[in-house]
N, C-alpha and C. Protein backbone atom coordinates (compact mmCIF):
# COMPACT_ATOMS: atom_id res chain seq x y z
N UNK A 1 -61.25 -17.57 45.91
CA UNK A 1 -61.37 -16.89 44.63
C UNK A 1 -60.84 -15.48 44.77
N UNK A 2 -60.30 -14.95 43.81
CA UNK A 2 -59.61 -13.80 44.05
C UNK A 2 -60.29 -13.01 43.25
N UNK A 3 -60.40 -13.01 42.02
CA UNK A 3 -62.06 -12.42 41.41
C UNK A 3 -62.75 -13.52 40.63
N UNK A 4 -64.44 -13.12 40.79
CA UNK A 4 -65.23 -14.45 40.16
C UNK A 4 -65.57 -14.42 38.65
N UNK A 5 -64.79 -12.83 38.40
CA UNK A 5 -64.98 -12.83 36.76
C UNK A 5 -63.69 -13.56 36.02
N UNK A 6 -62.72 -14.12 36.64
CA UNK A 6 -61.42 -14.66 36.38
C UNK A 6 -61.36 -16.02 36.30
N UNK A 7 -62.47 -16.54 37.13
CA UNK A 7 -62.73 -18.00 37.18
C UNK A 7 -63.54 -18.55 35.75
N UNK A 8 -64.50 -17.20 35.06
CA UNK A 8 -65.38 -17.73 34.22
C UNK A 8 -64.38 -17.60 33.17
N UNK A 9 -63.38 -16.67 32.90
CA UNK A 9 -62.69 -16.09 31.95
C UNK A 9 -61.64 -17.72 31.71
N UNK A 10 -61.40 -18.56 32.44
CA UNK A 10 -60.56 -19.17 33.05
C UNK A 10 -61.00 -20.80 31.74
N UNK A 11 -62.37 -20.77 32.36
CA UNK A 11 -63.44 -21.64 31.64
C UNK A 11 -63.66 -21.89 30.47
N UNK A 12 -63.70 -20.37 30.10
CA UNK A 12 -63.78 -20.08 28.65
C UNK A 12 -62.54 -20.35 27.77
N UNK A 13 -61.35 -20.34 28.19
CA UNK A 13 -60.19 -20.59 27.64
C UNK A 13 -59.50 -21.74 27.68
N UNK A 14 -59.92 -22.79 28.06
CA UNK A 14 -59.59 -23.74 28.46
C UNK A 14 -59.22 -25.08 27.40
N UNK A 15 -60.24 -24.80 26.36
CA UNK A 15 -60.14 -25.22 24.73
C UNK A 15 -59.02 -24.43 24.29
N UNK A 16 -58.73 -25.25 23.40
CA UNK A 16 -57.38 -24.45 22.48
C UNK A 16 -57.40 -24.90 21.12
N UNK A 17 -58.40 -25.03 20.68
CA UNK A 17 -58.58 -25.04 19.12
C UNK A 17 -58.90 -24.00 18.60
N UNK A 18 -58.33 -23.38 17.29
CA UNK A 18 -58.05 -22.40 16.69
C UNK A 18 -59.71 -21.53 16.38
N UNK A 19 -60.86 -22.83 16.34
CA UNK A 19 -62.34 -21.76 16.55
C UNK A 19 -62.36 -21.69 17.42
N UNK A 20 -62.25 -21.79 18.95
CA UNK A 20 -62.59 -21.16 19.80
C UNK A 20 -61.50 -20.47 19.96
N UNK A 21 -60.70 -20.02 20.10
CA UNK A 21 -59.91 -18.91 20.23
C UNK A 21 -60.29 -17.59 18.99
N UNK A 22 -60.71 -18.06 18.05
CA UNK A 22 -61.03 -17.19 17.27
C UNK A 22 -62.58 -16.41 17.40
N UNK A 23 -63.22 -17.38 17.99
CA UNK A 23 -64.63 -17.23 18.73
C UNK A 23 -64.88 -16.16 20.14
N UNK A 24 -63.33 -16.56 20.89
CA UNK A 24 -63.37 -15.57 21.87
C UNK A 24 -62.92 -13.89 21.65
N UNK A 25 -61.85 -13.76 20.71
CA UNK A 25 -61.49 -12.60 20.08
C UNK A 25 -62.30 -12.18 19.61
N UNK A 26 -63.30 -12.62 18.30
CA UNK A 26 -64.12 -12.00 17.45
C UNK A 26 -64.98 -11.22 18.56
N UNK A 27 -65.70 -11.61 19.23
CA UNK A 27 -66.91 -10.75 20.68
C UNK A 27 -65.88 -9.92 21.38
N UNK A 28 -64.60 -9.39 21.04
CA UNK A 28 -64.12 -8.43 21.91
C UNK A 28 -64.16 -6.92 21.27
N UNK A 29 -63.57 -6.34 22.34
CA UNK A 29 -63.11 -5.17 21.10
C UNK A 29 -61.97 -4.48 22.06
N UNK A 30 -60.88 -3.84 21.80
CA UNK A 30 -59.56 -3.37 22.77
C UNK A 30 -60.09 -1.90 22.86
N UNK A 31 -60.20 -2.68 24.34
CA UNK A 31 -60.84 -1.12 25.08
C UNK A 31 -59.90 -0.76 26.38
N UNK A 32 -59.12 -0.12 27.05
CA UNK A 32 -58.98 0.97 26.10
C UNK A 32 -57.83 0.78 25.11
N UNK A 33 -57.24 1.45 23.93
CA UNK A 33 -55.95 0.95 23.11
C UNK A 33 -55.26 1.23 23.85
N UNK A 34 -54.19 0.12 23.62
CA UNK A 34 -52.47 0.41 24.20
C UNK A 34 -52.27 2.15 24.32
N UNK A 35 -52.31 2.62 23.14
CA UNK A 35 -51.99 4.14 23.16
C UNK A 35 -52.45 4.71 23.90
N UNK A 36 -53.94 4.46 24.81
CA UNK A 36 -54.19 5.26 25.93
C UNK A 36 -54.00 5.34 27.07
N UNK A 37 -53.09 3.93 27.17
CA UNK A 37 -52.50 3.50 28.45
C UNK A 37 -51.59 4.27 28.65
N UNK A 38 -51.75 5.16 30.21
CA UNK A 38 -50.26 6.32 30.20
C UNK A 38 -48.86 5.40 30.71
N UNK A 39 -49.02 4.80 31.10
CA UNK A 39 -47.95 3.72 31.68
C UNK A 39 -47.21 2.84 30.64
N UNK A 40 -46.04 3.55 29.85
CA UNK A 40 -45.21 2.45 29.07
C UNK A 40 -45.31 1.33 29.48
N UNK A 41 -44.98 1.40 31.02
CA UNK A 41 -44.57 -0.59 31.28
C UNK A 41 -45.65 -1.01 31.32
N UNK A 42 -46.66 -0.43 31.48
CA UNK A 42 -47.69 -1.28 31.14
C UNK A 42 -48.06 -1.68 30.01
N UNK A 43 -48.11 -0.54 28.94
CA UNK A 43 -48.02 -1.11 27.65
C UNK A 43 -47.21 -2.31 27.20
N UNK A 44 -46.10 -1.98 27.69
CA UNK A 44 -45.09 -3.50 27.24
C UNK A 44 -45.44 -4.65 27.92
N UNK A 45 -45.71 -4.51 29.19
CA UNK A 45 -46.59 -5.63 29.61
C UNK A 45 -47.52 -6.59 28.72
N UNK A 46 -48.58 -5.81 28.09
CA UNK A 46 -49.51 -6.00 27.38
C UNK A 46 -49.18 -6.40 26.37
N UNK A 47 -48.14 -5.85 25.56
CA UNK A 47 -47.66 -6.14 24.39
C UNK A 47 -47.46 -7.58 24.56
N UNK A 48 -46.27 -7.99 25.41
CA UNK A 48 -45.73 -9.29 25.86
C UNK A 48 -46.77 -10.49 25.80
N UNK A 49 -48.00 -10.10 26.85
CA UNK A 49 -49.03 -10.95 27.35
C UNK A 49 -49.61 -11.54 25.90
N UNK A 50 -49.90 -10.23 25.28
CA UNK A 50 -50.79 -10.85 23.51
C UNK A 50 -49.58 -11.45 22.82
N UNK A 51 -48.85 -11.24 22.96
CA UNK A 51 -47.64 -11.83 21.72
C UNK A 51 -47.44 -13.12 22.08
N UNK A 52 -47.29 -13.52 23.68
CA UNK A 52 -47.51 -14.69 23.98
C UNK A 52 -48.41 -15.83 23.69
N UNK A 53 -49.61 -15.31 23.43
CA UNK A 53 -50.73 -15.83 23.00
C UNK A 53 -50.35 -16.67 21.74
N UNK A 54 -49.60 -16.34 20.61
CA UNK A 54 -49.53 -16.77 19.58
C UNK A 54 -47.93 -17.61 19.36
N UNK A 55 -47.23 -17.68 20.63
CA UNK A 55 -45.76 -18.59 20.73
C UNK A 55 -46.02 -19.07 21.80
N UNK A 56 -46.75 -19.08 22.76
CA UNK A 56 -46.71 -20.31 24.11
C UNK A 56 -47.81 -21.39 23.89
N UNK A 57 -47.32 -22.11 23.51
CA UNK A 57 -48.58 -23.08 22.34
C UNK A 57 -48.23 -24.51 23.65
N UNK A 58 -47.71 -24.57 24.51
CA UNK A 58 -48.01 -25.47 25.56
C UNK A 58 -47.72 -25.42 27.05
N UNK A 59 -47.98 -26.21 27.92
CA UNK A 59 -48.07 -26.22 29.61
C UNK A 59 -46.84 -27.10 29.67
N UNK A 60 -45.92 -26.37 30.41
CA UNK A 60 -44.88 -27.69 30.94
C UNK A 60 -44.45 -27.57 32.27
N UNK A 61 -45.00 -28.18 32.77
CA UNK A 61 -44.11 -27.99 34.54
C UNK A 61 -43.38 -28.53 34.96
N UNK A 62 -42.45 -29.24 34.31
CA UNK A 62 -41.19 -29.68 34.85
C UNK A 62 -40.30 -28.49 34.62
N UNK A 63 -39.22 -29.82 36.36
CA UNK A 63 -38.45 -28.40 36.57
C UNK A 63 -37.46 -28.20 35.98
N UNK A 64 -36.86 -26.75 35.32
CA UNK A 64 -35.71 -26.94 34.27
C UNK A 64 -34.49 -26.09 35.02
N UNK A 65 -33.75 -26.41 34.81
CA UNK A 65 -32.40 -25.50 35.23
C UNK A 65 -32.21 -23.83 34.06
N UNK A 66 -32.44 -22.65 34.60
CA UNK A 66 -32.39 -21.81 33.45
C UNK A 66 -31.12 -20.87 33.83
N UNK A 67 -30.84 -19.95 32.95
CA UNK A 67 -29.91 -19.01 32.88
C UNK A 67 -29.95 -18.44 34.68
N UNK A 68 -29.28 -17.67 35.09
CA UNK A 68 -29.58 -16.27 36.13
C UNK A 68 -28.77 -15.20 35.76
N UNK A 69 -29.13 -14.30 36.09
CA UNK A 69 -30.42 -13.39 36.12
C UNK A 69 -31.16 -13.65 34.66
N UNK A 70 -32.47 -13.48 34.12
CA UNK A 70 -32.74 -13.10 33.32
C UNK A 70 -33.19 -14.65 32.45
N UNK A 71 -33.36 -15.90 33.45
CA UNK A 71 -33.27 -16.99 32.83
C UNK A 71 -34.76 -17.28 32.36
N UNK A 72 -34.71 -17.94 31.04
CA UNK A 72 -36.03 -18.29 31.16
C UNK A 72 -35.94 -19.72 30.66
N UNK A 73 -37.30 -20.56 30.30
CA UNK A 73 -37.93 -21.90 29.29
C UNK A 73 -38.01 -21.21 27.80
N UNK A 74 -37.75 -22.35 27.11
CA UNK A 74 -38.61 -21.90 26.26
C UNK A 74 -39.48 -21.32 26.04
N UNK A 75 -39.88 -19.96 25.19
CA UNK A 75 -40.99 -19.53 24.81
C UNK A 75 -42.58 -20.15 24.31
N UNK A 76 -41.54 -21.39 23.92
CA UNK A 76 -43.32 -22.13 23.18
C UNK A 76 -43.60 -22.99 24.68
N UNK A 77 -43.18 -22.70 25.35
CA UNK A 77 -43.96 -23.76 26.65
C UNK A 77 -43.69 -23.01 28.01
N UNK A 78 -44.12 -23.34 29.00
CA UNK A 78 -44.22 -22.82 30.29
C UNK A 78 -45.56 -23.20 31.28
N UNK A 79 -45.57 -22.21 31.99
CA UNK A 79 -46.77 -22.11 33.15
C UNK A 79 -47.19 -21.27 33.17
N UNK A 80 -48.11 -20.97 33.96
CA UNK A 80 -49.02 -20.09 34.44
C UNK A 80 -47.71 -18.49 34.55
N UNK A 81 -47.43 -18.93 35.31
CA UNK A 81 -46.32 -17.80 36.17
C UNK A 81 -45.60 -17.01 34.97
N UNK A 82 -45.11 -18.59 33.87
CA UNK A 82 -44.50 -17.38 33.05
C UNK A 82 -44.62 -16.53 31.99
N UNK A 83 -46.30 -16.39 31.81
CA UNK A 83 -46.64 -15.70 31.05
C UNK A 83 -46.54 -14.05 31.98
N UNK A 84 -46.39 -14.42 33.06
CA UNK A 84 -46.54 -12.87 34.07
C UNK A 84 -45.26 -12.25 34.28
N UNK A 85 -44.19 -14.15 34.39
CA UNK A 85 -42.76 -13.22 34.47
C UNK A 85 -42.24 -12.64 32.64
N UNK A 86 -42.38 -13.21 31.72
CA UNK A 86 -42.24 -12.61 30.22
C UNK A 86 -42.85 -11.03 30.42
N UNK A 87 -43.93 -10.86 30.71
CA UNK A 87 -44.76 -9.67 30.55
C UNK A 87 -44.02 -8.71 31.46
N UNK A 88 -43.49 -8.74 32.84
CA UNK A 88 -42.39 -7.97 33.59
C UNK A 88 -41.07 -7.73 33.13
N UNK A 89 -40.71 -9.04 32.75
CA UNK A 89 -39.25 -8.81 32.35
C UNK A 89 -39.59 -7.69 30.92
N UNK A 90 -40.76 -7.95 29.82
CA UNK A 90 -40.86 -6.77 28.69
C UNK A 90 -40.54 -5.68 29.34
N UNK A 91 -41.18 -5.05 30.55
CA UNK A 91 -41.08 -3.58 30.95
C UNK A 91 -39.95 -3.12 31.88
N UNK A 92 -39.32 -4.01 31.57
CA UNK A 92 -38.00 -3.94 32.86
C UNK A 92 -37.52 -4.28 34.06
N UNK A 93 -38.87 -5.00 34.45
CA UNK A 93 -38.39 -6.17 35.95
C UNK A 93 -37.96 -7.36 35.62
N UNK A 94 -37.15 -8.23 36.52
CA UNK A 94 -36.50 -9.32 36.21
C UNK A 94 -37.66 -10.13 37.43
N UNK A 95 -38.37 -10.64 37.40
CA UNK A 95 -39.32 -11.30 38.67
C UNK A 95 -38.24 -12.60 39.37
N UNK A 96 -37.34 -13.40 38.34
CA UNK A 96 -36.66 -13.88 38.82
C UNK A 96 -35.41 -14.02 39.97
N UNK A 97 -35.24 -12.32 39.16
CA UNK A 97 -33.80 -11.95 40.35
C UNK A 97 -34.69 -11.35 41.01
N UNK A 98 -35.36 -10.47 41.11
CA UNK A 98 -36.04 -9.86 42.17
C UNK A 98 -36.71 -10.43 43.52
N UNK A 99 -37.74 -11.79 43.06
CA UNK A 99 -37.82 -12.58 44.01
C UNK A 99 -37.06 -13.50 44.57
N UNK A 100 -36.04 -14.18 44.05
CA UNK A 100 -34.61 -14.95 44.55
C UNK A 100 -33.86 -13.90 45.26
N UNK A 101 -34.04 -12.70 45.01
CA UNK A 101 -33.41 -11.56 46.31
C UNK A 101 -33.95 -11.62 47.19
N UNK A 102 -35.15 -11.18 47.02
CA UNK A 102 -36.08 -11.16 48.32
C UNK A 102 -36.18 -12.39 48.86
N UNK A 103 -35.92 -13.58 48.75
CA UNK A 103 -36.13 -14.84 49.02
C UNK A 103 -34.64 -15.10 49.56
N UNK A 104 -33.30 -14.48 49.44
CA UNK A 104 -32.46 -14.95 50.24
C UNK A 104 -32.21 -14.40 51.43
N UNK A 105 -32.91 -13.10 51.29
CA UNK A 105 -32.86 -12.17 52.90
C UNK A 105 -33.78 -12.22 53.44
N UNK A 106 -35.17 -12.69 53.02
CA UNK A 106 -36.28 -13.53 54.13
C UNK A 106 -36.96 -14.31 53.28
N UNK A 107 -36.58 -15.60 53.28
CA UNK A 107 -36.91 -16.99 53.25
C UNK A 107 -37.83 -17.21 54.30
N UNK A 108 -38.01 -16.96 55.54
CA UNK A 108 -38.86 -17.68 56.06
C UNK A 108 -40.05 -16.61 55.85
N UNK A 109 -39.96 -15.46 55.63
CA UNK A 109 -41.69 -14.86 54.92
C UNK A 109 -42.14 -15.44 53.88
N UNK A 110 -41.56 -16.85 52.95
CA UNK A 110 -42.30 -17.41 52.07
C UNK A 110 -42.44 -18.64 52.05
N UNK A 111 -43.60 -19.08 51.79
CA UNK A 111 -44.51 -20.75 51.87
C UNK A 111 -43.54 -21.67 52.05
N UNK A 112 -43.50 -22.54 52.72
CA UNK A 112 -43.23 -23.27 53.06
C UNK A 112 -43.44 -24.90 52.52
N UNK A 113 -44.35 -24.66 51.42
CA UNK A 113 -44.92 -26.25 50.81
C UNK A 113 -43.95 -26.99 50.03
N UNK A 114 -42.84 -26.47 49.25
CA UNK A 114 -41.89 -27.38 49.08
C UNK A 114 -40.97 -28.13 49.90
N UNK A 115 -40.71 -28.10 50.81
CA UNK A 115 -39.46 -28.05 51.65
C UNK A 115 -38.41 -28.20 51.48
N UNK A 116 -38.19 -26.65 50.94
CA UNK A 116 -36.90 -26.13 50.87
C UNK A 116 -36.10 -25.47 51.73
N UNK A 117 -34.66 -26.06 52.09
CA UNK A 117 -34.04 -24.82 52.69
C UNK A 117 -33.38 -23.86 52.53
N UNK A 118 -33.34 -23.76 51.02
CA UNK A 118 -32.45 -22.83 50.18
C UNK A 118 -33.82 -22.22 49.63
N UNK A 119 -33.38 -20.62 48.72
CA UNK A 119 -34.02 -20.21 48.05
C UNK A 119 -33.36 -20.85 46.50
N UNK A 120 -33.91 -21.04 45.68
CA UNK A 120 -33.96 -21.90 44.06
C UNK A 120 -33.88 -21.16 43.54
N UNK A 121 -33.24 -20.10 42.37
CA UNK A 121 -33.44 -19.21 41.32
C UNK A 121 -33.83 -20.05 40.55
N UNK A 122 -34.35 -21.10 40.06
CA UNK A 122 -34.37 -22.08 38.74
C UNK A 122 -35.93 -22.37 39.08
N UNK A 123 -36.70 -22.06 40.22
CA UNK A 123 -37.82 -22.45 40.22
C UNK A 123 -38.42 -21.47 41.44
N UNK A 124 -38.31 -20.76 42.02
CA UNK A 124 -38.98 -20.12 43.32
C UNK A 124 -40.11 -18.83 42.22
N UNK A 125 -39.53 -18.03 41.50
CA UNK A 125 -40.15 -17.27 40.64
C UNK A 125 -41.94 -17.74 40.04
N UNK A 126 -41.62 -18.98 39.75
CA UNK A 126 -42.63 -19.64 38.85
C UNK A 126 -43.56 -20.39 39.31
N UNK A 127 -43.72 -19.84 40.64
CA UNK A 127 -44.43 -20.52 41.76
C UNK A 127 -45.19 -19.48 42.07
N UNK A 128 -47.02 -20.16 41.93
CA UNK A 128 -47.49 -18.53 42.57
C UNK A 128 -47.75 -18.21 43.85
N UNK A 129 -47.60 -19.32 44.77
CA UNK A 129 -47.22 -18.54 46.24
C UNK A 129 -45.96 -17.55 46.55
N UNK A 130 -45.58 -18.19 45.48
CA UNK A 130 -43.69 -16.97 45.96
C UNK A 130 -44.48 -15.63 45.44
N UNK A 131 -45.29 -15.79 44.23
CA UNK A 131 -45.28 -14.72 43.85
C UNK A 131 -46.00 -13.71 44.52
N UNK A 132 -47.01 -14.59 44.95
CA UNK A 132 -48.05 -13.98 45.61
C UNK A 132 -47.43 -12.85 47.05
N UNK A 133 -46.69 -13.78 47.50
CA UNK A 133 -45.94 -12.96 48.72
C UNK A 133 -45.25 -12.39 47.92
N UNK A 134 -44.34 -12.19 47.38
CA UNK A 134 -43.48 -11.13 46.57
C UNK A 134 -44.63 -10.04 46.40
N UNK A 135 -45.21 -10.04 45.86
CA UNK A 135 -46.18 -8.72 45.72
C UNK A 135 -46.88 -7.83 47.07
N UNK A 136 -47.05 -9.08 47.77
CA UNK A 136 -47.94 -8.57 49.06
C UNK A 136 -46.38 -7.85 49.72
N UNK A 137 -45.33 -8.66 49.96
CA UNK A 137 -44.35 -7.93 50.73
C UNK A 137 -43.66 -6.87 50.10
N UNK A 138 -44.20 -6.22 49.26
CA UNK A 138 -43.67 -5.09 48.53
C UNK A 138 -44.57 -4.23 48.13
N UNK A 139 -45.66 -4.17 49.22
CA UNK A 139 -46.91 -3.81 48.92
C UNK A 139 -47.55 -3.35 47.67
N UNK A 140 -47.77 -4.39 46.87
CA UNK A 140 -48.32 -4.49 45.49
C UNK A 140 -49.75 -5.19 45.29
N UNK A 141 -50.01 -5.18 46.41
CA UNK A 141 -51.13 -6.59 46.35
C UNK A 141 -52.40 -5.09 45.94
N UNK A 142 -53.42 -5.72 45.66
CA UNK A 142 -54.65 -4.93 45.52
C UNK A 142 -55.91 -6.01 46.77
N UNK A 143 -56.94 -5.43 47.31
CA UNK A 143 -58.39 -5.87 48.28
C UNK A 143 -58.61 -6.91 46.82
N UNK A 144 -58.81 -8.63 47.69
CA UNK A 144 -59.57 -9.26 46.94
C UNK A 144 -60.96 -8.29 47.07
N UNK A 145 -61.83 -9.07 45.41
CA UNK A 145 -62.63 -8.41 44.92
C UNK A 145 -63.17 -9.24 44.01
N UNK A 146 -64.61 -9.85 43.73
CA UNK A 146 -65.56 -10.24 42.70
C UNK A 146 -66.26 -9.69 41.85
N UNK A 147 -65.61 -8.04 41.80
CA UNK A 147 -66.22 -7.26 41.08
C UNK A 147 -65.55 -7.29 39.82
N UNK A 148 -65.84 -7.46 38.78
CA UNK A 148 -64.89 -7.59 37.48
C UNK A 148 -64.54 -6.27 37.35
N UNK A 149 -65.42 -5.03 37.15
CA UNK A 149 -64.83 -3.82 37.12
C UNK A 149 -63.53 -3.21 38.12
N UNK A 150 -63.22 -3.96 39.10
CA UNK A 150 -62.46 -3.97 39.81
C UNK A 150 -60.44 -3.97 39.16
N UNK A 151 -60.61 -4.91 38.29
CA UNK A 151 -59.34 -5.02 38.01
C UNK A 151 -58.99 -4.71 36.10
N UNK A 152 -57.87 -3.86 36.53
CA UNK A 152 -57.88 -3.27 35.29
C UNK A 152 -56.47 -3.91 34.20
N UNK A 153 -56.61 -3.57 32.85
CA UNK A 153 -55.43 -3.21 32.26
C UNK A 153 -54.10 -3.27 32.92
N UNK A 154 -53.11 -4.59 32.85
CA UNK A 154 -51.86 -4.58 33.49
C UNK A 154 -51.79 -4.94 35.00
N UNK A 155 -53.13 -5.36 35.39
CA UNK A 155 -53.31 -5.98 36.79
C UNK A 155 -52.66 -7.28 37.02
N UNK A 156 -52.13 -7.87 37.60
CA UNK A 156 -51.93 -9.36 37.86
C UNK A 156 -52.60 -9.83 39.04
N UNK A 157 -53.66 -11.07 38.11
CA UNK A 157 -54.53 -11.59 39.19
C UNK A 157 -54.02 -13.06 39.98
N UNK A 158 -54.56 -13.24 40.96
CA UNK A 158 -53.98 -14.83 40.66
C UNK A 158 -55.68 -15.25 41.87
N UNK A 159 -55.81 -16.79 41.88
CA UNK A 159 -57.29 -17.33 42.54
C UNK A 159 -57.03 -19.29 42.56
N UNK A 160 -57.42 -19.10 43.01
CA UNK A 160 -57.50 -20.60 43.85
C UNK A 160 -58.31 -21.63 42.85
N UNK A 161 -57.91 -22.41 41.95
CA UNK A 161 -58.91 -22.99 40.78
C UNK A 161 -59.99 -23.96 41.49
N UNK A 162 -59.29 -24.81 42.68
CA UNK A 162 -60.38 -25.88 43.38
C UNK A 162 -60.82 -25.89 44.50
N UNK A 163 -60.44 -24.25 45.35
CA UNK A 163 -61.17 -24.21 46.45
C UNK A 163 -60.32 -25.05 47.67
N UNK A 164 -58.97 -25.37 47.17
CA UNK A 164 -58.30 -26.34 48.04
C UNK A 164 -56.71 -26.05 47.70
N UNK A 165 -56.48 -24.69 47.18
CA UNK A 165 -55.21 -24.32 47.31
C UNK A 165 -54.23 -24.61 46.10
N UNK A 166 -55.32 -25.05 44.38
CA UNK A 166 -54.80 -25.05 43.39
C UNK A 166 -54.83 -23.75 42.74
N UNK A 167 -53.29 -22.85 43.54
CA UNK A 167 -53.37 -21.67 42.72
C UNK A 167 -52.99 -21.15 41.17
N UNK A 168 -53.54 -20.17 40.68
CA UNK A 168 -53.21 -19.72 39.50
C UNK A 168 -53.08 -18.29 39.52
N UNK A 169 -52.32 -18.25 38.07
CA UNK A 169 -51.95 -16.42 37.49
C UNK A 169 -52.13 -16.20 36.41
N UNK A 170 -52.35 -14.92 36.45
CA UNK A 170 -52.24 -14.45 35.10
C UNK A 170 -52.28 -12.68 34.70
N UNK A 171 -52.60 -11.89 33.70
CA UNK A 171 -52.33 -10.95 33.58
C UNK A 171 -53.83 -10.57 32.96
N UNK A 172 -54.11 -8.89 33.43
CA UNK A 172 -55.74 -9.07 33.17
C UNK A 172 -55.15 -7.87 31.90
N UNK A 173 -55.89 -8.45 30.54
CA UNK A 173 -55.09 -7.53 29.18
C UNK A 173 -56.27 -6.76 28.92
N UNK A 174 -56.02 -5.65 27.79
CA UNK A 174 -56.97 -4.69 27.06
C UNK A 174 -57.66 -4.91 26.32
N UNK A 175 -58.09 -6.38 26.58
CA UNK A 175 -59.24 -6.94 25.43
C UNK A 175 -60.19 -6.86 26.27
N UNK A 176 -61.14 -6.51 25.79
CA UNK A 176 -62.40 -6.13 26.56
C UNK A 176 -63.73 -7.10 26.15
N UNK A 177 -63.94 -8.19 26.71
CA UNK A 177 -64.87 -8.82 25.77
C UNK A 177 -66.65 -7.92 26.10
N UNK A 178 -67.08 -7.84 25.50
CA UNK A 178 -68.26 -7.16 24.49
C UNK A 178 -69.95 -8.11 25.38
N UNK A 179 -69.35 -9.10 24.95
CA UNK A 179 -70.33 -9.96 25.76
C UNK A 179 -70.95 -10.13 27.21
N UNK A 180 -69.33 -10.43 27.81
CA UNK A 180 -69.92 -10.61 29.14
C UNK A 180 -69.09 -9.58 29.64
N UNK A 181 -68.75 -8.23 29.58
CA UNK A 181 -68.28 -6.77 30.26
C UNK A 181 -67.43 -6.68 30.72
N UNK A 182 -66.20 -7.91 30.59
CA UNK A 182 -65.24 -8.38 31.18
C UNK A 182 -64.02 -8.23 30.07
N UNK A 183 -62.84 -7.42 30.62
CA UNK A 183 -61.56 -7.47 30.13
C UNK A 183 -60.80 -9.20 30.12
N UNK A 184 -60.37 -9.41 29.36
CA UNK A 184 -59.90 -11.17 29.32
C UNK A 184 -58.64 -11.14 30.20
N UNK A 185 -58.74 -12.80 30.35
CA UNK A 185 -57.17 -12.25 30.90
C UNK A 185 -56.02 -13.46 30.68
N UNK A 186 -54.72 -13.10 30.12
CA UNK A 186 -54.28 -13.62 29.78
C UNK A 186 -53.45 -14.83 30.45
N UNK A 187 -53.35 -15.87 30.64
CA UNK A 187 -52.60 -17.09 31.17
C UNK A 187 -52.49 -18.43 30.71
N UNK A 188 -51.83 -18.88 30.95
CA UNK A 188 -51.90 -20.44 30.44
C UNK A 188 -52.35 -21.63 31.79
N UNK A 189 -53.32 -22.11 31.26
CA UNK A 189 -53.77 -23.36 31.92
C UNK A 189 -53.82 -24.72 31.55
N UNK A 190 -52.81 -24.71 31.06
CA UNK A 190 -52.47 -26.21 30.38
C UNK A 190 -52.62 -26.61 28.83
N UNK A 191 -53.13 -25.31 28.13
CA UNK A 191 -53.03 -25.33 26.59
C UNK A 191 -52.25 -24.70 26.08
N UNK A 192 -51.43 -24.06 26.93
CA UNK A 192 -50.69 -22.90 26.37
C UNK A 192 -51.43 -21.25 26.51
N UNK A 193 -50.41 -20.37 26.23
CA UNK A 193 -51.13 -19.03 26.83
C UNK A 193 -52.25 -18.63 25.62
């Protein structure tokens, strides 16, 4: 688990009918506003993550052949990953070219579970072990932590869903739910973001 307030947040979203999504918003309140965020890219981040919410209306994990640099799926469908790579590419990173770089000048610093001997621009990005090392080898990573106060506004979390190496991602946004003291966080787990 990478945080244990991410797992419940995880739970809660898992329905995708229009009352419970409306059920989870109503108990929030946006704390702090975009406007107080000093970090543009983070703001655009954020922007991205919520806007997604209302056009990634499904889960698709097959593998697709996309543009490079700058390739994506469709907007109304994706994974986990690409609600995190949309939200980067808003503020000006390409996660695609960036990690297919880093992945052709050391390939062997990343996982090994496909067996690949090439690096993939069409799929290495959207994988959250790549990503996971992409961050750690560019020292981006933050101390796992079960403290929910721990991770803020524009964080990208990612945690293990079964305890057996079913990883996930997502982006922790400025909705602050009211209830349980916890900022939400945005991803798709098979209903869409």
């Amino acid at each position: 688990m990478f945080c244990l307030f991410i797992t419940l947040a995880c739970q809660t979203n898992l329905q995708s009918t229009a009352q419970t999504r409306h059920s989870i918003f109503s108990a929030t309140s946006e704390q702090p506003k975009l406007s107080e965020i000093a970090s543009k890219e983070i703001r655009k981040m954020l922007e991205s993550a919520v806007e997604q919410t209302s056009l990634t209306k499904s889960y698709d994990s097959n593998y697709t052949v996309i543009a490079y640099p700058n390739g994506d799926v469709s907007v109304e469908k994706g994974v986990c990953t690409d609600i995190v790579i949309r939200a980067f590419r808003r503020a000006g990173v390409d996660l695609q070219r960036e990690v297919h770089e880093d992945m052709r000048t050391n390939f062997s610093s990343y996982p090994k579970k496909w067996n690949l001997k090439l690096p993939d621009a069409n799929i290495d990005h959207r994988r959250v072990p790549n990503l996971q090392t992409f961050f750690i080898r560019k020292g981006k990573s933050l101390p796992t932590t079960e403290k929910s106060e721990d991770c803020k506004p524009g964080d990208v979390v990612s945690w293990d869903l079964n305890g057996k190496g079913m990883t996930h991602i997502g982006l922790v946004s400025n909705i602050y739910n009211e209830g349980t003291k916890r900022y939400l966080i945005i991803h798709n787990i098979d209903a869409g973001a």
